[in-house]
C-alpha atoms as a PDB file:
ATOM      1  CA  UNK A   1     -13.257  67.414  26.629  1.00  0.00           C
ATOM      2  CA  UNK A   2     -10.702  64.869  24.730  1.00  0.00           C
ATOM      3  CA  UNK A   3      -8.006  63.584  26.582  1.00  0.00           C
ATOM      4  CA  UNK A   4      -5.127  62.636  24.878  1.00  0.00           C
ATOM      5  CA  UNK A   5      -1.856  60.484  26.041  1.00  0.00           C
ATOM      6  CA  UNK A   6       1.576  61.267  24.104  1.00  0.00           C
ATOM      7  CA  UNK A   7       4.320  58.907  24.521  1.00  0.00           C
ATOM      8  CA  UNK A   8       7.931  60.127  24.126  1.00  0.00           C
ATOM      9  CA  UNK A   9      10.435  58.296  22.112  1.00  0.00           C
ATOM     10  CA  UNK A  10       9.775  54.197  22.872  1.00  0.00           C
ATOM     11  CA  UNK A  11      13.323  53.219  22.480  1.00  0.00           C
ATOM     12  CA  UNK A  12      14.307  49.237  22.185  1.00  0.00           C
ATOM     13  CA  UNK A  13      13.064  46.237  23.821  1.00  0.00           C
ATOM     14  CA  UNK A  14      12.934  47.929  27.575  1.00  0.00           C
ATOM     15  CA  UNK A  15      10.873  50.520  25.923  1.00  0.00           C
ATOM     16  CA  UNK A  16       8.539  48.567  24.344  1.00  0.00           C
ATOM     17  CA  UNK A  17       8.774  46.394  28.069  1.00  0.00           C
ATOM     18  CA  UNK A  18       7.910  49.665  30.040  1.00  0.00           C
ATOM     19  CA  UNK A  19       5.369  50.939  27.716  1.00  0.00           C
ATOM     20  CA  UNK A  20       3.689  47.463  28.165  1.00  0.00           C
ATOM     21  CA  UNK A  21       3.641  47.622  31.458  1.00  0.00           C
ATOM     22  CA  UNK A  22       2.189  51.365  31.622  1.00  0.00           C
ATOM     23  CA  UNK A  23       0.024  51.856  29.331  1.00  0.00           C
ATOM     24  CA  UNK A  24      -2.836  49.580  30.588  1.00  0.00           C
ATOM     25  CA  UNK A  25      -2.344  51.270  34.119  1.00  0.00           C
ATOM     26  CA  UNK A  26      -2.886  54.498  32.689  1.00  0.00           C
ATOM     27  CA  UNK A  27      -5.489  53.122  30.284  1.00  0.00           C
ATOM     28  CA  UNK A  28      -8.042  52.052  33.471  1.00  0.00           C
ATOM     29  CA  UNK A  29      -7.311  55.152  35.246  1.00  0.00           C
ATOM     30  CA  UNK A  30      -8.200  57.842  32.636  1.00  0.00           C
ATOM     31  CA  UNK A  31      -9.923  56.229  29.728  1.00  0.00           C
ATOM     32  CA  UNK A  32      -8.128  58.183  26.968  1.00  0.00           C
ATOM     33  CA  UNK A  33      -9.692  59.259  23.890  1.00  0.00           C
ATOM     34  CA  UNK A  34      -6.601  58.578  21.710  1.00  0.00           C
ATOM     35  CA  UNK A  35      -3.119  57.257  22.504  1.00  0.00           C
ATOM     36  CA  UNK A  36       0.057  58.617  20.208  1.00  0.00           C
ATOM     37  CA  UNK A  37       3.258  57.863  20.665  1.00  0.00           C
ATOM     38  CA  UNK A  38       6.474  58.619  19.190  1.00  0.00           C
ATOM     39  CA  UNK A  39       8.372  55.131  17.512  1.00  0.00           C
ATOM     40  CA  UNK A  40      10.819  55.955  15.579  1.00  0.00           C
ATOM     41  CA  UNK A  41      13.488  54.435  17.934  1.00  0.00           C
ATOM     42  CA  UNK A  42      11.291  50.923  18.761  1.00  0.00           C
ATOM     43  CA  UNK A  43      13.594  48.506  16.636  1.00  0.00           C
ATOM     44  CA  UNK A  44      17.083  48.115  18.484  1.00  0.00           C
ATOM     45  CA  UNK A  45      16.665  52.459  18.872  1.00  0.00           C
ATOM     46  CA  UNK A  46      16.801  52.807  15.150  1.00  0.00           C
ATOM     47  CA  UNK A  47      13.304  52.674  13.069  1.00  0.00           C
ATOM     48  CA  UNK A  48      10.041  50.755  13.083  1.00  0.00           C
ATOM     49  CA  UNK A  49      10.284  47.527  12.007  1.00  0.00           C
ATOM     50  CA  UNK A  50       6.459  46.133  10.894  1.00  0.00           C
ATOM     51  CA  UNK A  51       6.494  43.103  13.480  1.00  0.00           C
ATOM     52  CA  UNK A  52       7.212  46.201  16.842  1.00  0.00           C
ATOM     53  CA  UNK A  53       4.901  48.321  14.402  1.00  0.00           C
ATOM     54  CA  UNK A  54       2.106  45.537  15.185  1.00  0.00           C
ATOM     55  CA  UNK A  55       3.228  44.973  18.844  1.00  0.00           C
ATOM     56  CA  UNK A  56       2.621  49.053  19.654  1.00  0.00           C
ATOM     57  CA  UNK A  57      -0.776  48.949  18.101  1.00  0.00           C
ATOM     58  CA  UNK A  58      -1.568  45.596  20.073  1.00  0.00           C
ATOM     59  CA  UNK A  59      -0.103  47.461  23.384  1.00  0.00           C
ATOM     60  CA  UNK A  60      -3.102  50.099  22.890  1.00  0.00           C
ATOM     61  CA  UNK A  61      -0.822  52.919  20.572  1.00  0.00           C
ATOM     62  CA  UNK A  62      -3.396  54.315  18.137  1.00  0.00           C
ATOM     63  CA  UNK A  63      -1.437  56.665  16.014  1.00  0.00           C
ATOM     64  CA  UNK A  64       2.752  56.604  16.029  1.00  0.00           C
ATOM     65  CA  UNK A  65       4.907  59.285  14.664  1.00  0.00           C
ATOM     66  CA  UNK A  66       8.115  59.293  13.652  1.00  0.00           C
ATOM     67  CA  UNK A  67      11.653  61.457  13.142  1.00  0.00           C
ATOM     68  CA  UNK A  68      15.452  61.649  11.741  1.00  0.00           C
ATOM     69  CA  UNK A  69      15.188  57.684  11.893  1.00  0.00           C
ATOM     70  CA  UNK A  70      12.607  57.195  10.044  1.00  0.00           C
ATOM     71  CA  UNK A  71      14.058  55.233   7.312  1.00  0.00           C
ATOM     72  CA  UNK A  72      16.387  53.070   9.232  1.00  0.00           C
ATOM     73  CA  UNK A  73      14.215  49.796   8.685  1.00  0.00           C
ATOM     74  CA  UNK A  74      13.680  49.607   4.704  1.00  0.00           C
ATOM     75  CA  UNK A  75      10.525  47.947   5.451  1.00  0.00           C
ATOM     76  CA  UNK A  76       8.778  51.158   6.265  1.00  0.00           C
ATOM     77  CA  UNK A  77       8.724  52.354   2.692  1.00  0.00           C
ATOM     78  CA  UNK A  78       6.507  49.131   2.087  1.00  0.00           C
ATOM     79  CA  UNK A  79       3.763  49.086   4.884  1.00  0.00           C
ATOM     80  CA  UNK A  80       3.836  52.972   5.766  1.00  0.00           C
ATOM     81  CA  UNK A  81       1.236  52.823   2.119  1.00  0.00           C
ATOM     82  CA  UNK A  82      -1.258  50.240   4.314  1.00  0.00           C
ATOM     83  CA  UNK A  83      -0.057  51.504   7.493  1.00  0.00           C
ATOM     84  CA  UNK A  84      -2.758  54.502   8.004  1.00  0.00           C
ATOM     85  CA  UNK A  85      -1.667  55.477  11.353  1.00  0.00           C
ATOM     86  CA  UNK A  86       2.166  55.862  11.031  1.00  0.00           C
ATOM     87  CA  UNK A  87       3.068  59.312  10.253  1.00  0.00           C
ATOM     88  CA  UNK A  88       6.593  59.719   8.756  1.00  0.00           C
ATOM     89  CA  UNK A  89       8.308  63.378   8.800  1.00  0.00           C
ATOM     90  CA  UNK A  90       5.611  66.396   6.899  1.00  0.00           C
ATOM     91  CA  UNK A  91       8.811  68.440   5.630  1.00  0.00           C
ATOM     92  CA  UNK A  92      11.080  65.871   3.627  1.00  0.00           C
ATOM     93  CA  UNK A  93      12.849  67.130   0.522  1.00  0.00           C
ATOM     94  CA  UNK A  94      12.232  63.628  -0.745  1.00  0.00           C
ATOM     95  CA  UNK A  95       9.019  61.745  -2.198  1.00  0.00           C
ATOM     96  CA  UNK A  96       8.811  59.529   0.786  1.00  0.00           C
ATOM     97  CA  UNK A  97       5.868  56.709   0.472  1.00  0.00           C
ATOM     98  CA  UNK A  98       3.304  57.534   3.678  1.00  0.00           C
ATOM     99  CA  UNK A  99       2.146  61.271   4.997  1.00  0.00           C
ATOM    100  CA  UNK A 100       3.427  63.807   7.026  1.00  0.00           C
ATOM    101  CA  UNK A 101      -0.367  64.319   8.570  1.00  0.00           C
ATOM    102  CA  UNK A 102      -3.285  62.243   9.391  1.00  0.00           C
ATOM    103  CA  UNK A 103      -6.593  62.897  10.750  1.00  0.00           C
ATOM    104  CA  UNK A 104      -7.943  60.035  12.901  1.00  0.00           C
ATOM    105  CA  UNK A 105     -11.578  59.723  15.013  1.00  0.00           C
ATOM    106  CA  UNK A 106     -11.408  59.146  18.384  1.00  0.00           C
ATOM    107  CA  UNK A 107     -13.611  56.255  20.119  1.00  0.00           C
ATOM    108  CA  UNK A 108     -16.147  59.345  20.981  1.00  0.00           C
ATOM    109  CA  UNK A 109     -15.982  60.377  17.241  1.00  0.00           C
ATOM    110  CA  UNK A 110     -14.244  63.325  17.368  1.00  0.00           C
ATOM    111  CA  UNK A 111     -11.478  64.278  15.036  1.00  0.00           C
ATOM    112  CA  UNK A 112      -8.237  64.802  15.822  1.00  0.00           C
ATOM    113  CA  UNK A 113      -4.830  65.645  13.181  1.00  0.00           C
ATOM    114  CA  UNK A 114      -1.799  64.492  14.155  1.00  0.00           C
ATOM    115  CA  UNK A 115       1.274  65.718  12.270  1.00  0.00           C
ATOM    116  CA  UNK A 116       4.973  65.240  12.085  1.00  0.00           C
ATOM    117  CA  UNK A 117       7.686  67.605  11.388  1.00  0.00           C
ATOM    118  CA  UNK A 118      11.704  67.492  11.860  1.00  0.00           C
ATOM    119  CA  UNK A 119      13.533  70.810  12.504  1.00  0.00           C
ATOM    120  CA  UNK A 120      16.587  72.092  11.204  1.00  0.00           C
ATOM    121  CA  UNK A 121      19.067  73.499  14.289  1.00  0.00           C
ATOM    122  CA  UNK A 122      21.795  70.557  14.611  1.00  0.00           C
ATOM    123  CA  UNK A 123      19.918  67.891  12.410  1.00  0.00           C
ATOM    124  CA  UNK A 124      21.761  65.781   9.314  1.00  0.00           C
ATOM    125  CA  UNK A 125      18.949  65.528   7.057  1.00  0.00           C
ATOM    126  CA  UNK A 126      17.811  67.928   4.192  1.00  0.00           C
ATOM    127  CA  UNK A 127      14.395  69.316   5.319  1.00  0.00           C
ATOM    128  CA  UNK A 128      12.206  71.808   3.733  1.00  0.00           C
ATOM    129  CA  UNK A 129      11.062  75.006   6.229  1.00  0.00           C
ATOM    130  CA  UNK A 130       9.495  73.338   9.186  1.00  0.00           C
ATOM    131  CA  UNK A 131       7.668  76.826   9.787  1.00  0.00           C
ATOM    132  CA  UNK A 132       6.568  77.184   5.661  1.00  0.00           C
ATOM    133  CA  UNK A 133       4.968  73.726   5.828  1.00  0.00           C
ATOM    134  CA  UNK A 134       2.666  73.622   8.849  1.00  0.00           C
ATOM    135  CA  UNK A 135       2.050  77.440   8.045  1.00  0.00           C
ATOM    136  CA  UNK A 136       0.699  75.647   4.457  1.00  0.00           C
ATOM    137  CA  UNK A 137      -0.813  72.837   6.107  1.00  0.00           C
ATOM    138  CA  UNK A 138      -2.781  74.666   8.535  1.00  0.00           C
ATOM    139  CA  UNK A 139      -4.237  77.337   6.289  1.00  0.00           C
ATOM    140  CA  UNK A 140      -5.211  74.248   3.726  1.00  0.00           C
ATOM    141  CA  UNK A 141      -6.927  72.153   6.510  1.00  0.00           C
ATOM    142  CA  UNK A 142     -10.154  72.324   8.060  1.00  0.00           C
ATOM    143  CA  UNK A 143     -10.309  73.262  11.625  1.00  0.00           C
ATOM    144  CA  UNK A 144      -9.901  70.543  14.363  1.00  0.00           C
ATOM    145  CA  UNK A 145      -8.117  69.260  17.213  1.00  0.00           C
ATOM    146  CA  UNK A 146      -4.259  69.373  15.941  1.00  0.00           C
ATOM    147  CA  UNK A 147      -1.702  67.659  17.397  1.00  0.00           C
ATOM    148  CA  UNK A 148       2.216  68.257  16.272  1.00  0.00           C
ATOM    149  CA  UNK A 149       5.382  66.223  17.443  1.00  0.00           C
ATOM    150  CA  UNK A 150       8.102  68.311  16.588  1.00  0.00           C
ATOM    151  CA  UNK A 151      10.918  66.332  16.216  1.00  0.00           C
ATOM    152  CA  UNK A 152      14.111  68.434  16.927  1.00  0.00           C
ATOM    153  CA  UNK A 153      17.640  69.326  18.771  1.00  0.00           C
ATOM    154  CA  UNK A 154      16.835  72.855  19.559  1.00  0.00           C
ATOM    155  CA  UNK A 155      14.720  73.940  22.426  1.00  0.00           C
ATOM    156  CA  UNK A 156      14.486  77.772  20.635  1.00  0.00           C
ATOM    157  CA  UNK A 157      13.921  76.360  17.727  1.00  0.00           C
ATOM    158  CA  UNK A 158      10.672  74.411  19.166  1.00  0.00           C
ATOM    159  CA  UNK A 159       9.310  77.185  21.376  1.00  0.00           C
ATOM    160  CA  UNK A 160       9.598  79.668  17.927  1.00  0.00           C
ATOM    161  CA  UNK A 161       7.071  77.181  16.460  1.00  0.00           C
ATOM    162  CA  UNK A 162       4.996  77.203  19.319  1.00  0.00           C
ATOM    163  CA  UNK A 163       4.402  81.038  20.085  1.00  0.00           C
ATOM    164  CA  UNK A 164       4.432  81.733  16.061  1.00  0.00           C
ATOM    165  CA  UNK A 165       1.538  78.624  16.199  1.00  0.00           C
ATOM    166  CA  UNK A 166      -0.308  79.752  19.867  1.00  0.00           C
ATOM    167  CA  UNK A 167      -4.159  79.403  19.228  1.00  0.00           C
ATOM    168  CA  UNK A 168      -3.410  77.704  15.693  1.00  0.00           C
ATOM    169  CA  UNK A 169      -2.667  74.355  16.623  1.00  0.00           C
ATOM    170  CA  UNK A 170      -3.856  72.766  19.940  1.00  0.00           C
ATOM    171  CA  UNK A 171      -0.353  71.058  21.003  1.00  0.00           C
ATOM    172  CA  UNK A 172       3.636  71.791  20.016  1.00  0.00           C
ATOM    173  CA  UNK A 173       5.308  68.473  21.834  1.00  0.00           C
ATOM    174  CA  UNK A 174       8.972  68.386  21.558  1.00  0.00           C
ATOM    175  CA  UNK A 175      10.984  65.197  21.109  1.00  0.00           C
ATOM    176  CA  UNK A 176      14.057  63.562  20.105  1.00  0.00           C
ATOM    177  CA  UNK A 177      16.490  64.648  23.060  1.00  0.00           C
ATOM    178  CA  UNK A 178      15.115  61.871  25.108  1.00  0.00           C
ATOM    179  CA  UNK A 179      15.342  64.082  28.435  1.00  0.00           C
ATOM    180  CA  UNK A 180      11.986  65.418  29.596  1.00  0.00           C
ATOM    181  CA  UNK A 181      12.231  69.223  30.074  1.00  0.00           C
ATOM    182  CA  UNK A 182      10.316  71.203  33.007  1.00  0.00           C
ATOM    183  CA  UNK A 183       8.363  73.579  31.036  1.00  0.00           C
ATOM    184  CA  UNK A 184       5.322  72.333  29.944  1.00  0.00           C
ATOM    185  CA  UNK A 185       2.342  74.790  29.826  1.00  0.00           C
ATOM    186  CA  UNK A 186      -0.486  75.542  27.949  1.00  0.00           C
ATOM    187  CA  UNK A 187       0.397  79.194  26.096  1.00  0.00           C
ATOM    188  CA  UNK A 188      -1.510  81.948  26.166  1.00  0.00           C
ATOM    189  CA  UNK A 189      -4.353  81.694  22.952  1.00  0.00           C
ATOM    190  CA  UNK A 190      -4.401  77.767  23.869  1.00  0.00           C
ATOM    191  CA  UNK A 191      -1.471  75.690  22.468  1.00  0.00           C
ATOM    192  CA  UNK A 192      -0.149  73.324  24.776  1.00  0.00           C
ATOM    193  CA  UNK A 193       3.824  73.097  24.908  1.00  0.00           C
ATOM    194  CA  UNK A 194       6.794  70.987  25.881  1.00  0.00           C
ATOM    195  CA  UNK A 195      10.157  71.504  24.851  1.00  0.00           C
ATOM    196  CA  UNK A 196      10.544  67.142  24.749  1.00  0.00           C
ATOM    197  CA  UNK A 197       7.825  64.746  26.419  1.00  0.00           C
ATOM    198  CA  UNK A 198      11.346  62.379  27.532  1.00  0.00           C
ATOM    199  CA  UNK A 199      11.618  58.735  26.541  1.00  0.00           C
ATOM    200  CA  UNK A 200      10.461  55.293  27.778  1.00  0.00           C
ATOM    201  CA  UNK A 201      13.213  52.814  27.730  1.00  0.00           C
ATOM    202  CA  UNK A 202      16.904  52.490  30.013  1.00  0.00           C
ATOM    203  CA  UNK A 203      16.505  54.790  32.573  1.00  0.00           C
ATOM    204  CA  UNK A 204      20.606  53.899  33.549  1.00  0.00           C
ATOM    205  CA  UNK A 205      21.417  54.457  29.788  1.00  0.00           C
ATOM    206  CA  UNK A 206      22.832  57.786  28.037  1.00  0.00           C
ATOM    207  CA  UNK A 207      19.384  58.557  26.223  1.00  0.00           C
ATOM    208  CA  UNK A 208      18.193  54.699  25.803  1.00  0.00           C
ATOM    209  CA  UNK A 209      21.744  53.509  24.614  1.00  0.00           C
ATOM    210  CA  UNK A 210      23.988  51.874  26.333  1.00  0.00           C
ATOM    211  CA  UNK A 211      26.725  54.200  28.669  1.00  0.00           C
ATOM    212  CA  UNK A 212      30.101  52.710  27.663  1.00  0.00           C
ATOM    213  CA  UNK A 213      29.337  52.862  23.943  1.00  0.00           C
ATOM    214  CA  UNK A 214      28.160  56.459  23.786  1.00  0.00           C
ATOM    215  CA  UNK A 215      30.822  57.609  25.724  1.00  0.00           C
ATOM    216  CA  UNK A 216      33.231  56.257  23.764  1.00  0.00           C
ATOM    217  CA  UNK A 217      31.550  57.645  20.433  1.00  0.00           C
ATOM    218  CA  UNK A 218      31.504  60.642  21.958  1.00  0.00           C
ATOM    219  CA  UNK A 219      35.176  61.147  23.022  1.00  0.00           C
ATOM    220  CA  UNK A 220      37.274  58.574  21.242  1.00  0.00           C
ATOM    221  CA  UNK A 221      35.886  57.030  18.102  1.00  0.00           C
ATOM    222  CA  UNK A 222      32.971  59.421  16.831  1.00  0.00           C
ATOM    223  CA  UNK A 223      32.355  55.796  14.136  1.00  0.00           C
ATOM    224  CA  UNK A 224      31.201  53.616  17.196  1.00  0.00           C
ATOM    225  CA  UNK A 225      27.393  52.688  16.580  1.00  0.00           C
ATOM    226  CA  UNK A 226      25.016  52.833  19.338  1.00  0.00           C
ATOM    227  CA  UNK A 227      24.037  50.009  21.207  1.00  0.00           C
ATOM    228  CA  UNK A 228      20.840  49.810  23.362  1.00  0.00           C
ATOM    229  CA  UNK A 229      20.841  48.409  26.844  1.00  0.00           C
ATOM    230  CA  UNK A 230      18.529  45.076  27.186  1.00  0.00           C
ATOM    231  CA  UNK A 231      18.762  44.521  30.850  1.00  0.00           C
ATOM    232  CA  UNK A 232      18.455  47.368  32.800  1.00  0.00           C
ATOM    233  CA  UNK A 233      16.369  46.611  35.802  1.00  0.00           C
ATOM    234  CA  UNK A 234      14.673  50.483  35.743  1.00  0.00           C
ATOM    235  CA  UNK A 235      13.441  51.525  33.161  1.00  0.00           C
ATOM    236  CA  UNK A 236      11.409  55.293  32.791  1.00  0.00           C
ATOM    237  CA  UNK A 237       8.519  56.267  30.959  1.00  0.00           C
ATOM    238  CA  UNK A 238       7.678  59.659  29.987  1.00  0.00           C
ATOM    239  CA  UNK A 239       4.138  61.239  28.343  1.00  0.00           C
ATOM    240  CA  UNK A 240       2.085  63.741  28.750  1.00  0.00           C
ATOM    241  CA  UNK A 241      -1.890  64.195  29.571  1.00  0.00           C
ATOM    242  CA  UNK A 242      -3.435  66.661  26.895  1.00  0.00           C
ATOM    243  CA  UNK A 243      -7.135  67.557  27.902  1.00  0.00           C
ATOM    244  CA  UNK A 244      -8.684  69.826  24.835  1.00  0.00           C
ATOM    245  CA  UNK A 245     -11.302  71.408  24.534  1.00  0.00           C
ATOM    246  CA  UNK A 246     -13.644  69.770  21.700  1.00  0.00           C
ATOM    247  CA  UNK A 247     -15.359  72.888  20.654  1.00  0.00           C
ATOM    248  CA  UNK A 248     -12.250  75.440  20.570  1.00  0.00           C
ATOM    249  CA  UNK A 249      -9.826  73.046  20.303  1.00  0.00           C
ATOM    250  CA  UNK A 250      -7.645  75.105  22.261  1.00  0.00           C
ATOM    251  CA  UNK A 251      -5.792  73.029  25.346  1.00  0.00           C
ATOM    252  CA  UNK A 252      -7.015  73.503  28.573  1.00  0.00           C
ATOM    253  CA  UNK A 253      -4.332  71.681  30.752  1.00  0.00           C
ATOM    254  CA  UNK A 254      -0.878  69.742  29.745  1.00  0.00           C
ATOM    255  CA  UNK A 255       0.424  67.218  32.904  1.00  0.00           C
ATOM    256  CA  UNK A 256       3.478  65.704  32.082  1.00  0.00           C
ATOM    257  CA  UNK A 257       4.035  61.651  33.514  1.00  0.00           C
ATOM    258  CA  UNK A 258       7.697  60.841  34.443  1.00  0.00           C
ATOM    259  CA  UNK A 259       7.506  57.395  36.058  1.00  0.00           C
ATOM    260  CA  UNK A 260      10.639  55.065  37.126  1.00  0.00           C
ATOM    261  CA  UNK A 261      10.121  51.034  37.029  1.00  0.00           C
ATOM    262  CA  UNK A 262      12.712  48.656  39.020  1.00  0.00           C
ATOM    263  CA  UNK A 263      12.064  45.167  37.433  1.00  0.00           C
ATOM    264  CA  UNK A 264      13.637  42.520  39.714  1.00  0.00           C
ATOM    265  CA  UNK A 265      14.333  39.473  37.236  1.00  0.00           C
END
């Protein structure tokens, strides 16, 4: 069996805190083959700059995808080349530096792909067909534990992917809402789904950011730019467990984690 942990969206300094403080908890208590996480909100909730690109792999993060913001720190498109364990979005219209899919070897040598993919309901960036490139990338790849972070508004939208995929991919894991939905399960030929794993930063926030500022984007000045709380005193961090089976590579049980953290400073 190869457990996995996957890490909704880190956002900002709290989430970086709260993963900190987690991680090496969860670490002791299940010795995990492989840790991913999703980062593309680390940096201030916008990007991955390269310094809190070196502080998740120092925190124990082994591979980190990304989504929508993934070229909100210019720096990316200079270490993503080096970086071999950052994947940026598989379906952009553009010739991004980096990949869109990795394969990595666990501790216990077993391989494992990891890919990333935006969707199209509600999103501002020009995408190719989510469903036409992991149909391509799956029928080009060899078989093996496969792991995708679908990065995406629409909860239809991800569970299409995830029936149309059942038994072809070993996870679908929804994320970019930043609230953890209720309906994880492992489908019927062996995919494991989630409609969004949930985020680890602010847990008093409006999705990581701070609550005066988004409500006043949202209702009276749509040009307001986020801001991310700093010193909220609980902060959440949301995952799931992903045990697989190394020889079908089908999942054999999803758990989600949804954990609160009251920091008295």
């Amino acid at each position: 069996m190869v457990k996995i942990l996957f890490i909704g969206d880190i956002v900002g300094r709290l989430g970086r805190a709260t993963l900190a403080y987690f991680v090496p908890k969860l670490m002791k208590e299940h010795n995990f083959d492989l840790i991913i996480a999703n980062g593309e909100n680390t940096t201030h909730g916008r990007g991955l700059s390269k310094k809190h690109y070196n502080e998740l792999l120092q925190l124990g993060i082994d591979v980190i995808t990304l989504g929508n913001h993934f070229d909100d720190r210019p720096e990316l498109q200079e270490y993503i080349i080096e970086a071999n364990n950052v994947i940026r979005p598989l379906n952009l219209i553009e010739n991004y530096p980096g990949e869109g899919t990795i394969v990595v070897t666990t501790k216990k040598g077993d391989k494992v792909r990891v890919t990333n993919i935006l969707g199209q309901a509600f999103m501002k960036e020009v995408i190719t067909s989510p469903y036409a490139n992991l149909k391509l990338l799956i029928v080009d790849s060899e078989p093996m534990i496969h792991i995708v972070d679908y990065h995406a508004e629409a909860t239809a939208e991800k569970m299409t992917i995830a029936w149309e995929f059942d038994g072809q991919v070993s996870a679908v894991l929804g994320t970019h809402t930043h609230v953890q939905t209720r309906d994880a399960r492992v489908l019927p030929n062996g995919t494991a789904y989630i409609s969004d794993v949930g985020m680890t930063g602010a847990y008093n926030g409006i999705i990581g950011a701070d609550r005066d500022v988004v409500i006043k984007k949202v209702w009276f000045d749509n040009k307001t730019p986020f801001t991310y709380r700093a010193k909220d005193k609980e902060r959440q961090f949301s995952a799931v467990i992903l045990e697989i089976n190394k020889k079908t590579f089908k999942t054999e049980k999803i758990t989600p984690l949804y954990y609160l953290w009251r920091v008295d400073e």
